[in-house]
PDB file of N, CA and C in Angstrom:
ATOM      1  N   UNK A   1      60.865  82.157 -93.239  1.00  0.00           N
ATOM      2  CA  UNK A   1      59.711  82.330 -92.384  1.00  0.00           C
ATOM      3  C   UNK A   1      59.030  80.978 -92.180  1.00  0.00           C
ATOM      4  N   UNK A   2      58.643  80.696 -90.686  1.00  0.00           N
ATOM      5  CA  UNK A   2      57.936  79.527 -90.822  1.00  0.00           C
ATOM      6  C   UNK A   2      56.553  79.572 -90.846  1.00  0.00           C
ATOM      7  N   UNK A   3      56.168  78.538 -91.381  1.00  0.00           N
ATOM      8  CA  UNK A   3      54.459  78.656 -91.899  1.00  0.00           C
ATOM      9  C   UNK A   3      53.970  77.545 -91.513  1.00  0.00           C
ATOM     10  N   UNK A   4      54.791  76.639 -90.990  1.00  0.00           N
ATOM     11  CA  UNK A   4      53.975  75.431 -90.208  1.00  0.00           C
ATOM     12  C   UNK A   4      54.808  74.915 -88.769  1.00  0.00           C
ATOM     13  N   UNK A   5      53.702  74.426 -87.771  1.00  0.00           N
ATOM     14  CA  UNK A   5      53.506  73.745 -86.621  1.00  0.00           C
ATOM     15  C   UNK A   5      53.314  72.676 -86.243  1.00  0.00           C
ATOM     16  N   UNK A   6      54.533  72.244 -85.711  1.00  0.00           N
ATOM     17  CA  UNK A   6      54.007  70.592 -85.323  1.00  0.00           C
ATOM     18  C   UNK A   6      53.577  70.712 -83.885  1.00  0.00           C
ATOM     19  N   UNK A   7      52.968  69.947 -83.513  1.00  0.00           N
ATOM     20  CA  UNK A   7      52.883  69.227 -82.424  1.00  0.00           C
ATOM     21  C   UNK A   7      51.828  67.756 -82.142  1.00  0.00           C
ATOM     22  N   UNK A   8      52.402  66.805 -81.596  1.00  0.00           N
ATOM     23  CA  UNK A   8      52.006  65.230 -82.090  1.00  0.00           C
ATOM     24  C   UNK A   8      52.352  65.103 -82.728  1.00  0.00           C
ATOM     25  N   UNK A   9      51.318  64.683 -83.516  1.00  0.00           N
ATOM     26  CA  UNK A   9      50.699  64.091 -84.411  1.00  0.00           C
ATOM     27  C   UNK A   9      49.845  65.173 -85.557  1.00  0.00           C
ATOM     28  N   UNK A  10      49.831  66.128 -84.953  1.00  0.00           N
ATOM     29  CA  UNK A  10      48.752  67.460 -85.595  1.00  0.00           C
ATOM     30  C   UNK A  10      49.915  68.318 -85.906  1.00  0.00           C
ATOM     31  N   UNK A  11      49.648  68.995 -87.480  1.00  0.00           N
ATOM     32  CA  UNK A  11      50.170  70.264 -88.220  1.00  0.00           C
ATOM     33  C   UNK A  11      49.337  70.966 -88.515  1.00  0.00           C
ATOM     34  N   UNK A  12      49.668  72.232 -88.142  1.00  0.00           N
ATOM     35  CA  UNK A  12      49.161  73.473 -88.455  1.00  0.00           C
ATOM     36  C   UNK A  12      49.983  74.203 -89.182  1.00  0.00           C
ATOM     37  N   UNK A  13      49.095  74.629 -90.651  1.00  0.00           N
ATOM     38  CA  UNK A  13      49.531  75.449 -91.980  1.00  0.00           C
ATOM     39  C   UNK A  13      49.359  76.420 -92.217  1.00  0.00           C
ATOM     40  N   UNK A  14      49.579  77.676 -91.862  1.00  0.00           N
ATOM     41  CA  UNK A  14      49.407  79.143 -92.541  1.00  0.00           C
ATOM     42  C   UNK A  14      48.098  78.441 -93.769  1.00  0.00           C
ATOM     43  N   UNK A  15      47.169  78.660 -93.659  1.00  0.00           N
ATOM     44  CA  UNK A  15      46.011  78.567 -94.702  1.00  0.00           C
ATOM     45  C   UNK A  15      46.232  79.790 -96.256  1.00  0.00           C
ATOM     46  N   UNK A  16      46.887  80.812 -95.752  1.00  0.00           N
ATOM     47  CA  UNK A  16      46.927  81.912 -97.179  1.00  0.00           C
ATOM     48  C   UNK A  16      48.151  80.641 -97.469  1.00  0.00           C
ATOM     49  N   UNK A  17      49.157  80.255 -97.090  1.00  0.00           N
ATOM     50  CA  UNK A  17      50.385  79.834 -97.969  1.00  0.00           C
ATOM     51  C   UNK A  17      49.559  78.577 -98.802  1.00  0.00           C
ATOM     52  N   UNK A  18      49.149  77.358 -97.989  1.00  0.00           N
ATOM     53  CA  UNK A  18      48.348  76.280 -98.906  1.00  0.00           C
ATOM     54  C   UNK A  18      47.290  76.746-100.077  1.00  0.00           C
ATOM     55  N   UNK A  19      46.670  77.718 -99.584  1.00  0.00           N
ATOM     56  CA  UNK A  19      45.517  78.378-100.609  1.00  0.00           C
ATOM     57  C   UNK A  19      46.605  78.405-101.718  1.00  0.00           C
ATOM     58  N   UNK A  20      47.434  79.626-101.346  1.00  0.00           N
ATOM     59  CA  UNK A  20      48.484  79.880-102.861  1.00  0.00           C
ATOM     60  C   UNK A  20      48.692  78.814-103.906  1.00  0.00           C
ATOM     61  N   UNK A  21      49.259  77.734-103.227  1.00  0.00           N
ATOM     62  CA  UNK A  21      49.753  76.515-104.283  1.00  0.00           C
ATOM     63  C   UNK A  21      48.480  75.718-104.544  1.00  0.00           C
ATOM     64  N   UNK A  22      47.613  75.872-103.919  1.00  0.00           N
ATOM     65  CA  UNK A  22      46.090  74.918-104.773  1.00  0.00           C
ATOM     66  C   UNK A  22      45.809  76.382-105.935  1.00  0.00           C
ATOM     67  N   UNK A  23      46.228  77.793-105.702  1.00  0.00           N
ATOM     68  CA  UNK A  23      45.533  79.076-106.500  1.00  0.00           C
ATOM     69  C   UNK A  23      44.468  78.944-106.735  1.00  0.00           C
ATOM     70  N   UNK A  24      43.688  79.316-105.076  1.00  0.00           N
ATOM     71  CA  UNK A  24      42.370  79.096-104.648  1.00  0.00           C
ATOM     72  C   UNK A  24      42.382  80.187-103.683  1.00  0.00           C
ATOM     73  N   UNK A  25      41.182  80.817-103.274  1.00  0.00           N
ATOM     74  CA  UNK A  25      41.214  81.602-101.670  1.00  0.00           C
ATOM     75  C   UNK A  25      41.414  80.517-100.286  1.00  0.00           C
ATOM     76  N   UNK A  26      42.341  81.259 -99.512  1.00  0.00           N
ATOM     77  CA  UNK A  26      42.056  80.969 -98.486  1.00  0.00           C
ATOM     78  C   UNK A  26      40.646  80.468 -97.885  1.00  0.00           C
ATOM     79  N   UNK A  27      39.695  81.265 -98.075  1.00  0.00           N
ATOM     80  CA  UNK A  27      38.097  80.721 -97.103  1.00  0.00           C
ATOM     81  C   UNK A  27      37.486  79.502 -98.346  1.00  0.00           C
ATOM     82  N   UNK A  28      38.236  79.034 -99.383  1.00  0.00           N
ATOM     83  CA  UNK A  28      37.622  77.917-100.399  1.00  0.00           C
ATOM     84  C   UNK A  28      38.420  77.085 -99.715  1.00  0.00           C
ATOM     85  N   UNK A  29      39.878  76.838 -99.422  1.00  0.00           N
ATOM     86  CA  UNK A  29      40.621  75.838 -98.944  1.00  0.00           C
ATOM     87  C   UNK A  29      39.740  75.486 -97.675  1.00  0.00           C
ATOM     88  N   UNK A  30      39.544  76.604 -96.494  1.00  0.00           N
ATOM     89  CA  UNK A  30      39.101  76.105 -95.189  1.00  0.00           C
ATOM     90  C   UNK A  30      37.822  75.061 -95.143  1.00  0.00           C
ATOM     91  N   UNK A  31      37.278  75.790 -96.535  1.00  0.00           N
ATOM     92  CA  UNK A  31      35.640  74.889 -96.536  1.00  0.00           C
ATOM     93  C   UNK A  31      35.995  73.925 -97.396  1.00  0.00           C
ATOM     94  N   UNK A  32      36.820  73.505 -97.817  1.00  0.00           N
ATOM     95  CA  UNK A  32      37.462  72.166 -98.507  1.00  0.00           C
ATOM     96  C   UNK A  32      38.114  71.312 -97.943  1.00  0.00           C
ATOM     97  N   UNK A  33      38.674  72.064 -96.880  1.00  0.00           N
ATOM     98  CA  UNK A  33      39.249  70.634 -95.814  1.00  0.00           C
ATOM     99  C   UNK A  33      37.705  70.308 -94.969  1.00  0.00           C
ATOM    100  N   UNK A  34      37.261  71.405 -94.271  1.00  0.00           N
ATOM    101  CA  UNK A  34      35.844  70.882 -93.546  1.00  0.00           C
ATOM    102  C   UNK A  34      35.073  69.863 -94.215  1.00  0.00           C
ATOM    103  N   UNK A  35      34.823  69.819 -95.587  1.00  0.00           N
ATOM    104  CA  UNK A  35      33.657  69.116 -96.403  1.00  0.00           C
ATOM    105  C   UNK A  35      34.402  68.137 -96.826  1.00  0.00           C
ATOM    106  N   UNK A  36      35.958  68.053 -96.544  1.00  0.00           N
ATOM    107  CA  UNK A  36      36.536  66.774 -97.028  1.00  0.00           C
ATOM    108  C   UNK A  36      36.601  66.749 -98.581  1.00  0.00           C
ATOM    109  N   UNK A  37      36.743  67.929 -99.073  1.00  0.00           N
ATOM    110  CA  UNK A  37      37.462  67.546-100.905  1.00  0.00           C
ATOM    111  C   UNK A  37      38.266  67.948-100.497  1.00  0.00           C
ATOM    112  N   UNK A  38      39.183  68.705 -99.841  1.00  0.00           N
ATOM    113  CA  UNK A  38      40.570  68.606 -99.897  1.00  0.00           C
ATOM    114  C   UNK A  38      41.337  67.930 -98.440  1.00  0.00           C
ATOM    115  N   UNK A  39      42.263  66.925 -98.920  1.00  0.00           N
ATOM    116  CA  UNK A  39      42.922  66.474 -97.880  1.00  0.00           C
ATOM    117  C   UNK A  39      44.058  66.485 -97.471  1.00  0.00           C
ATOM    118  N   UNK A  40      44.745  65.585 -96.696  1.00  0.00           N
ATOM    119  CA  UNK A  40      46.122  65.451 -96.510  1.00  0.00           C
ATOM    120  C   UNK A  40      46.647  64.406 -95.721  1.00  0.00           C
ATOM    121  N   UNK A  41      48.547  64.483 -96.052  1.00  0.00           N
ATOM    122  CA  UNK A  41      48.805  63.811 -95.197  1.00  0.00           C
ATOM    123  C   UNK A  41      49.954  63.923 -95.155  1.00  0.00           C
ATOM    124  N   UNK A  42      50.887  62.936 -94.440  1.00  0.00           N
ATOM    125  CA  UNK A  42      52.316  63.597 -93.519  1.00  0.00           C
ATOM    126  C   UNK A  42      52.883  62.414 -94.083  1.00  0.00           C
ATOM    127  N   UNK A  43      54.354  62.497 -93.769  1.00  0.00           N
ATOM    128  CA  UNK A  43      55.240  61.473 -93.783  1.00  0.00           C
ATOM    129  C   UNK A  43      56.502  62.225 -93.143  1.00  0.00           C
ATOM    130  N   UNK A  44      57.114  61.465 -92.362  1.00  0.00           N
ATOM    131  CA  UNK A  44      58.602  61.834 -91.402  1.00  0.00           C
ATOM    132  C   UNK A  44      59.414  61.160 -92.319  1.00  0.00           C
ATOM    133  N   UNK A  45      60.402  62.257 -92.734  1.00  0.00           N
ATOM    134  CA  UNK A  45      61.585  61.260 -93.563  1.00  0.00           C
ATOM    135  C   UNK A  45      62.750  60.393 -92.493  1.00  0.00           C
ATOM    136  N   UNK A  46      63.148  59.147 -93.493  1.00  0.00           N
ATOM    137  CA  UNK A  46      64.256  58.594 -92.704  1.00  0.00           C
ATOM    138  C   UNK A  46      65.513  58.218 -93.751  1.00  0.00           C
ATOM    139  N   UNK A  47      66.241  57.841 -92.794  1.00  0.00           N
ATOM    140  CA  UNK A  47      67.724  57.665 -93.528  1.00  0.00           C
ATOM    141  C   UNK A  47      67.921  58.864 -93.903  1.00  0.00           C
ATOM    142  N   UNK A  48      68.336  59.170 -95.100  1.00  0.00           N
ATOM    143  CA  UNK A  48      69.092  60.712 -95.669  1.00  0.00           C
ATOM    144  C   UNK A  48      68.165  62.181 -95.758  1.00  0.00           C
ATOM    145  N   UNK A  49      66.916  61.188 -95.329  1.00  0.00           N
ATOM    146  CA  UNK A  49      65.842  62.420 -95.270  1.00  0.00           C
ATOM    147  C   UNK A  49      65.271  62.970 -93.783  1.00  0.00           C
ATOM    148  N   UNK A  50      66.385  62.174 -92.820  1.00  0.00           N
ATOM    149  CA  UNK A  50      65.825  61.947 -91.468  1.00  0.00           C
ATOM    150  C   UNK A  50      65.540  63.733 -91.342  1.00  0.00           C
ATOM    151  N   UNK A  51      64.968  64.108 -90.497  1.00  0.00           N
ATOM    152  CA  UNK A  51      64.979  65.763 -90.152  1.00  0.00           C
ATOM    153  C   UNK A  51      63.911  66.403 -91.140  1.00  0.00           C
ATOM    154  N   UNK A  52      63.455  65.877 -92.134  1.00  0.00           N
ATOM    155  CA  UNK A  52      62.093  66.455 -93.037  1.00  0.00           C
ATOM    156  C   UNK A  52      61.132  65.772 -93.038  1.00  0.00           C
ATOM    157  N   UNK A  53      59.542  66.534 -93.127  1.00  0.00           N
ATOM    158  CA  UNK A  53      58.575  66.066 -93.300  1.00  0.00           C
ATOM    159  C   UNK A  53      58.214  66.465 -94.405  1.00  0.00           C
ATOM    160  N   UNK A  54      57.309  65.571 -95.387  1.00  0.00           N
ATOM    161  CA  UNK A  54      56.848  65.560 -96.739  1.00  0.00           C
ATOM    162  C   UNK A  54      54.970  65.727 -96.524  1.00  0.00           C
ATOM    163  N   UNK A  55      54.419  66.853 -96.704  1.00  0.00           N
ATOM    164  CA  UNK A  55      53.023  67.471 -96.381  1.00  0.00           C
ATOM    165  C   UNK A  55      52.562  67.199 -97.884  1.00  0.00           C
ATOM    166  N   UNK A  56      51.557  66.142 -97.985  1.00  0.00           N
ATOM    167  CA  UNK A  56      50.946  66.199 -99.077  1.00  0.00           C
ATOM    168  C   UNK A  56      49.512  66.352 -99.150  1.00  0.00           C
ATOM    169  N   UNK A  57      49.293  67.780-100.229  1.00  0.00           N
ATOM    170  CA  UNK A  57      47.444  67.629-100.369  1.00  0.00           C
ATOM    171  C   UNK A  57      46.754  67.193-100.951  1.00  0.00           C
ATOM    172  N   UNK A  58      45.376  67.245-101.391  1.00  0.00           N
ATOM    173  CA  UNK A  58      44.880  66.665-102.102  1.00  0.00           C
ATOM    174  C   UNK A  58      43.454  67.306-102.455  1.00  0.00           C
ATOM    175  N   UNK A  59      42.968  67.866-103.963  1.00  0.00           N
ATOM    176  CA  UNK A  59      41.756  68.082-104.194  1.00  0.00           C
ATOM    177  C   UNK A  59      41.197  66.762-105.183  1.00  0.00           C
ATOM    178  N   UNK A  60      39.813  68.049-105.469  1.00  0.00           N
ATOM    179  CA  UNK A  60      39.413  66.621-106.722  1.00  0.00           C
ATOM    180  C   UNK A  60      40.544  66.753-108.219  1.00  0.00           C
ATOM    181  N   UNK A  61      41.575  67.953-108.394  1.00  0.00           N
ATOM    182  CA  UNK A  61      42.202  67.541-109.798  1.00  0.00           C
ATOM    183  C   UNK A  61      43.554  68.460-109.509  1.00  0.00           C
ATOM    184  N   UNK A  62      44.028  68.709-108.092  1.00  0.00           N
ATOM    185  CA  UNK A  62      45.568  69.118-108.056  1.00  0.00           C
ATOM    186  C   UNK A  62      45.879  68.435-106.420  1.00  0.00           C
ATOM    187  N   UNK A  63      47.516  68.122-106.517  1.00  0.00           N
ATOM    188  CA  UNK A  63      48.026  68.084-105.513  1.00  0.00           C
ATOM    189  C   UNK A  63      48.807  69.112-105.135  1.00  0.00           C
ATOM    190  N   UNK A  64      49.560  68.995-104.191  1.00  0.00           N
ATOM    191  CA  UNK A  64      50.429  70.294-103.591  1.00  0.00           C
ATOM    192  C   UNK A  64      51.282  69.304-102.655  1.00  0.00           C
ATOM    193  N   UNK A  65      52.588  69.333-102.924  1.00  0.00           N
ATOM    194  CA  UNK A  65      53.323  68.599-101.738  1.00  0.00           C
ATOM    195  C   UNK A  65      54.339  70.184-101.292  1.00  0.00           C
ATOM    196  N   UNK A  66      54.477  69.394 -99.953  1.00  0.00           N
ATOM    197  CA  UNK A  66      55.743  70.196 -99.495  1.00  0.00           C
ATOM    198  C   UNK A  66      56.939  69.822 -98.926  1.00  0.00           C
ATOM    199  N   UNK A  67      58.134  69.928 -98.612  1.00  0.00           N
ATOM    200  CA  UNK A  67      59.311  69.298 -97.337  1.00  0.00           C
ATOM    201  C   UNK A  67      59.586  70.299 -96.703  1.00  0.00           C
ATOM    202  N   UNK A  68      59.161  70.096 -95.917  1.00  0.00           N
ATOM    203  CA  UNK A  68      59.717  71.504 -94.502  1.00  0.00           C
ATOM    204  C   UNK A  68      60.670  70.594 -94.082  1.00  0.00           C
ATOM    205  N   UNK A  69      61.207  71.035 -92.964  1.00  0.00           N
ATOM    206  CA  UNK A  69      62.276  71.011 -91.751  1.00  0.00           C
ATOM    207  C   UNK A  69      61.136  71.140 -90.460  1.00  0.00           C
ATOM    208  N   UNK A  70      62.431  70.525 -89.670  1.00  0.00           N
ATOM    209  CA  UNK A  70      61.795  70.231 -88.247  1.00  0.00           C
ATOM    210  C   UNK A  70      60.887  71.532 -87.647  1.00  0.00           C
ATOM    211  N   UNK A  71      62.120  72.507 -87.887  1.00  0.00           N
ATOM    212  CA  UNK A  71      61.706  73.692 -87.346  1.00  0.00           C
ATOM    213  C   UNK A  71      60.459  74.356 -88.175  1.00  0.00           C
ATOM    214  N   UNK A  72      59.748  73.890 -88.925  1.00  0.00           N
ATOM    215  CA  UNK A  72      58.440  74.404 -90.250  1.00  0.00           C
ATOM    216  C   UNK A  72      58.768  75.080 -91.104  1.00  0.00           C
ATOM    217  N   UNK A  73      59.942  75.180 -91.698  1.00  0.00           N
ATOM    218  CA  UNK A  73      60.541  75.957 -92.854  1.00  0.00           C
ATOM    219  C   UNK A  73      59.713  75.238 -94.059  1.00  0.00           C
ATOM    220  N   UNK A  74      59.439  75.807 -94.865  1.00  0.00           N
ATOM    221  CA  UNK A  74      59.241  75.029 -96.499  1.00  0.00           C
ATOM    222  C   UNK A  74      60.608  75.079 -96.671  1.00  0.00           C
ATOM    223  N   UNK A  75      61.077  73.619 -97.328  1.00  0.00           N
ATOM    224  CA  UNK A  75      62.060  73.856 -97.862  1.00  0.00           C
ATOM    225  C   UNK A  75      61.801  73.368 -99.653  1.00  0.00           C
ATOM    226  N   UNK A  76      61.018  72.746-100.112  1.00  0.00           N
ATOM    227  CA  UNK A  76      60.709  72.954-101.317  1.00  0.00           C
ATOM    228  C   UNK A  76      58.773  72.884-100.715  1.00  0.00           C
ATOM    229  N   UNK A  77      58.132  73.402-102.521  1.00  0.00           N
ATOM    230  CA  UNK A  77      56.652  73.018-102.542  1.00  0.00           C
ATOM    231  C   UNK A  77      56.333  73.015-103.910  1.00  0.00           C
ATOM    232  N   UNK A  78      55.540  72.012-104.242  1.00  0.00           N
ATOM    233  CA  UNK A  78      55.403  71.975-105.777  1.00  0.00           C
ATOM    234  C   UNK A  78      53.705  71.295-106.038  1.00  0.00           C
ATOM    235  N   UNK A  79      53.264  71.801-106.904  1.00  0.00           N
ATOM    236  CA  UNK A  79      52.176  71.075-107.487  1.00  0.00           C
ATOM    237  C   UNK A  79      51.666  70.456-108.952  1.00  0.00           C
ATOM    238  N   UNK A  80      50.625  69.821-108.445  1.00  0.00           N
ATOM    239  CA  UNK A  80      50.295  69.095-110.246  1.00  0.00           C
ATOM    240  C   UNK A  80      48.806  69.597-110.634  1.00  0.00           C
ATOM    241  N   UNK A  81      48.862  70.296-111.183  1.00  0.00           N
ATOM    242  CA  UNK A  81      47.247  70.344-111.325  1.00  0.00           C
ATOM    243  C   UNK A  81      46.908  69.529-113.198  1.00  0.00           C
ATOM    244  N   UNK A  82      45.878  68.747-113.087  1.00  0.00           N
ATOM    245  CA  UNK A  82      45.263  68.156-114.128  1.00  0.00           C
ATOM    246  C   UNK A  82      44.038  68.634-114.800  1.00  0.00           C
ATOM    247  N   UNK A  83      43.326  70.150-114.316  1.00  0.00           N
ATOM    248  CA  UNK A  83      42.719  70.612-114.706  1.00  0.00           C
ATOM    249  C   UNK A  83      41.632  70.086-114.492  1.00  0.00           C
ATOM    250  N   UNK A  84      40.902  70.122-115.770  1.00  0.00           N
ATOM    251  CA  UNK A  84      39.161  68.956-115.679  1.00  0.00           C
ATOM    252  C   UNK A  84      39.387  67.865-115.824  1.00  0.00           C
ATOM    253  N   UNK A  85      40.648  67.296-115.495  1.00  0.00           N
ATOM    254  CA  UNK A  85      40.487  65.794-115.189  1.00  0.00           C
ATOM    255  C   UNK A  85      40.634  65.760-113.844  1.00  0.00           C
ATOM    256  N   UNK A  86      40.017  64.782-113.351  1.00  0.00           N
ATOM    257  CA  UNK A  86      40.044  64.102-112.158  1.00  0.00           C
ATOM    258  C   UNK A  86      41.830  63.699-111.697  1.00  0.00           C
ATOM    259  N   UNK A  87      41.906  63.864-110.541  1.00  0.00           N
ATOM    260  CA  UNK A  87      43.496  63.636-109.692  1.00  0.00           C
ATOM    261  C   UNK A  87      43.565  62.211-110.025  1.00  0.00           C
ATOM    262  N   UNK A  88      44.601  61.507-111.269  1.00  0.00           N
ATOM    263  CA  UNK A  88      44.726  59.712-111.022  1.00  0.00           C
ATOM    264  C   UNK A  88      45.186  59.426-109.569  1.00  0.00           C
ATOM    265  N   UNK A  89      44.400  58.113-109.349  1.00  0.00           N
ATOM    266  CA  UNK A  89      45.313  57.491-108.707  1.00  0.00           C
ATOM    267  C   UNK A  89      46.716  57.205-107.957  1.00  0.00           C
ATOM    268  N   UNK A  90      47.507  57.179-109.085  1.00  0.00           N
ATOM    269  CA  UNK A  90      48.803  56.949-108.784  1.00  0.00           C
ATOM    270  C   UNK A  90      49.364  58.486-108.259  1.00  0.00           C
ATOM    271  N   UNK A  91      48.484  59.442-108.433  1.00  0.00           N
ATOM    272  CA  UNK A  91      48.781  60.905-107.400  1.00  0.00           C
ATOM    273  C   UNK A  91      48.611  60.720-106.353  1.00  0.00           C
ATOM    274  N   UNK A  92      47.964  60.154-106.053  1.00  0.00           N
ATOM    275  CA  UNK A  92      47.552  59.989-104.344  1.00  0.00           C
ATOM    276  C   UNK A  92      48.254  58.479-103.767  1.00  0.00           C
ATOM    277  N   UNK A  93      49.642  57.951-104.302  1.00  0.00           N
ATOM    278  CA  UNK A  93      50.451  57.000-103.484  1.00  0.00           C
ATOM    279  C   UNK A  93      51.082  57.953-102.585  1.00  0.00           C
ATOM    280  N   UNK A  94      51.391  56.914-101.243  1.00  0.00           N
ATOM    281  CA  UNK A  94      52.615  58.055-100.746  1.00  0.00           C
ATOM    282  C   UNK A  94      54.024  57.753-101.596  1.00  0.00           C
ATOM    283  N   UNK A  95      55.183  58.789-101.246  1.00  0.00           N
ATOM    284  CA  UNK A  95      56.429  58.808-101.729  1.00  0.00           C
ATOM    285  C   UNK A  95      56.213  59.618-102.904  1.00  0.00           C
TER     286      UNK A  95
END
Protein backbone atom coordinates (compact mmCIF):
# COMPACT_ATOMS: atom_id res chain seq x y z
CA UNK A 1 0.00 0.00 0.00
CA UNK A 2 1.27 3.36 -0.71
CA UNK A 3 1.40 5.95 2.00
CA UNK A 4 3.38 8.58 0.38
CA UNK A 5 3.28 11.33 -2.52
CA UNK A 6 5.66 13.00 -4.37
CA UNK A 7 5.35 15.79 -6.29
CA UNK A 8 8.42 18.48 -6.72
CA UNK A 9 9.93 18.98 -4.30
CA UNK A 10 6.88 18.36 -1.68
CA UNK A 11 5.92 14.79 0.09
CA UNK A 12 2.93 13.95 1.39
CA UNK A 13 2.72 11.18 4.34
CA UNK A 14 -0.30 9.29 5.48
CA UNK A 15 0.02 11.19 9.06
CA UNK A 16 -1.62 7.82 11.09
CA UNK A 17 1.54 5.80 9.40
CA UNK A 18 4.38 8.61 10.72
CA UNK A 19 2.37 9.03 14.06
CA UNK A 20 2.86 5.06 14.42
CA UNK A 21 6.72 5.04 14.28
CA UNK A 22 7.19 8.36 16.50
CA UNK A 23 4.10 6.07 18.90
CA UNK A 24 2.39 9.30 19.22
CA UNK A 25 -1.31 10.32 17.91
CA UNK A 26 -1.76 11.39 14.76
CA UNK A 27 -3.30 15.15 15.87
CA UNK A 28 0.29 15.36 18.32
CA UNK A 29 2.43 14.69 15.09
CA UNK A 30 0.25 17.40 12.99
CA UNK A 31 0.79 20.01 15.84
CA UNK A 32 4.48 19.02 15.93
CA UNK A 33 5.29 19.58 12.49
CA UNK A 34 3.14 23.07 12.65
CA UNK A 35 5.14 24.29 15.91
CA UNK A 36 8.29 22.92 14.37
CA UNK A 37 9.44 20.13 17.09
CA UNK A 38 9.06 17.71 14.68
CA UNK A 39 10.83 17.81 11.36
CA UNK A 40 12.14 16.46 8.26
CA UNK A 41 13.86 15.77 5.40
CA UNK A 42 14.45 13.93 2.01
CA UNK A 43 17.28 12.58 0.20
CA UNK A 44 17.05 10.91 -3.57
CA UNK A 45 19.30 7.94 -3.63
CA UNK A 46 22.09 7.54 -6.29
CA UNK A 47 24.27 4.96 -7.77
CA UNK A 48 22.89 1.53 -6.32
CA UNK A 49 20.26 3.39 -4.50
CA UNK A 50 19.17 5.31 -7.62
CA UNK A 51 15.08 4.75 -7.56
CA UNK A 52 14.74 5.35 -3.48
CA UNK A 53 14.12 8.10 -1.33
CA UNK A 54 15.39 8.12 2.34
CA UNK A 55 12.43 10.30 4.56
CA UNK A 56 13.97 11.29 7.70
CA UNK A 57 12.18 12.71 10.97
CA UNK A 58 12.92 14.35 13.67
CA UNK A 59 11.57 15.14 17.37
CA UNK A 60 13.13 16.49 20.50
CA UNK A 61 14.39 12.56 21.53
CA UNK A 62 13.36 10.03 18.47
CA UNK A 63 14.00 9.77 14.85
CA UNK A 64 12.05 7.75 12.30
CA UNK A 65 13.66 7.16 8.88
CA UNK A 66 12.13 5.56 5.96
CA UNK A 67 13.14 4.22 2.04
CA UNK A 68 10.23 4.14 -0.10
CA UNK A 69 10.34 3.64 -3.86
CA UNK A 70 9.49 5.93 -6.53
CA UNK A 71 6.10 4.77 -6.63
CA UNK A 72 5.64 5.64 -2.31
CA UNK A 73 5.96 2.15 -1.16
CA UNK A 74 7.81 1.96 2.36
CA UNK A 75 10.23 -0.25 1.65
CA UNK A 76 11.96 -0.33 5.05
CA UNK A 77 11.16 2.19 8.36
CA UNK A 78 12.96 2.19 11.50
CA UNK A 79 13.44 4.32 14.57
CA UNK A 80 15.68 5.46 17.53
CA UNK A 81 14.10 6.72 20.35
CA UNK A 82 16.50 8.01 23.37
CA UNK A 83 13.83 8.54 25.69
CA UNK A 84 14.57 11.60 28.23
CA UNK A 85 17.52 12.29 26.55
CA UNK A 86 17.65 14.77 24.09
CA UNK A 87 18.13 13.45 20.06
CA UNK A 88 22.43 13.77 19.77
CA UNK A 89 23.62 15.39 17.20
CA UNK A 90 25.18 12.95 15.18
CA UNK A 91 21.20 11.72 14.74
CA UNK A 92 20.41 14.45 12.83
CA UNK A 93 23.54 14.02 9.99
CA UNK A 94 22.20 13.09 6.73
CA UNK A 95 23.09 9.39 5.47
Amino acid sequence: MTHIAFADDAIQIDADVLAKAFRIEADDLKQGMRDGTITGRFERGADEDAGKIRLTFFAASRRVRMTVDESGTILTCSAIDFGKLPLPASSRRAG
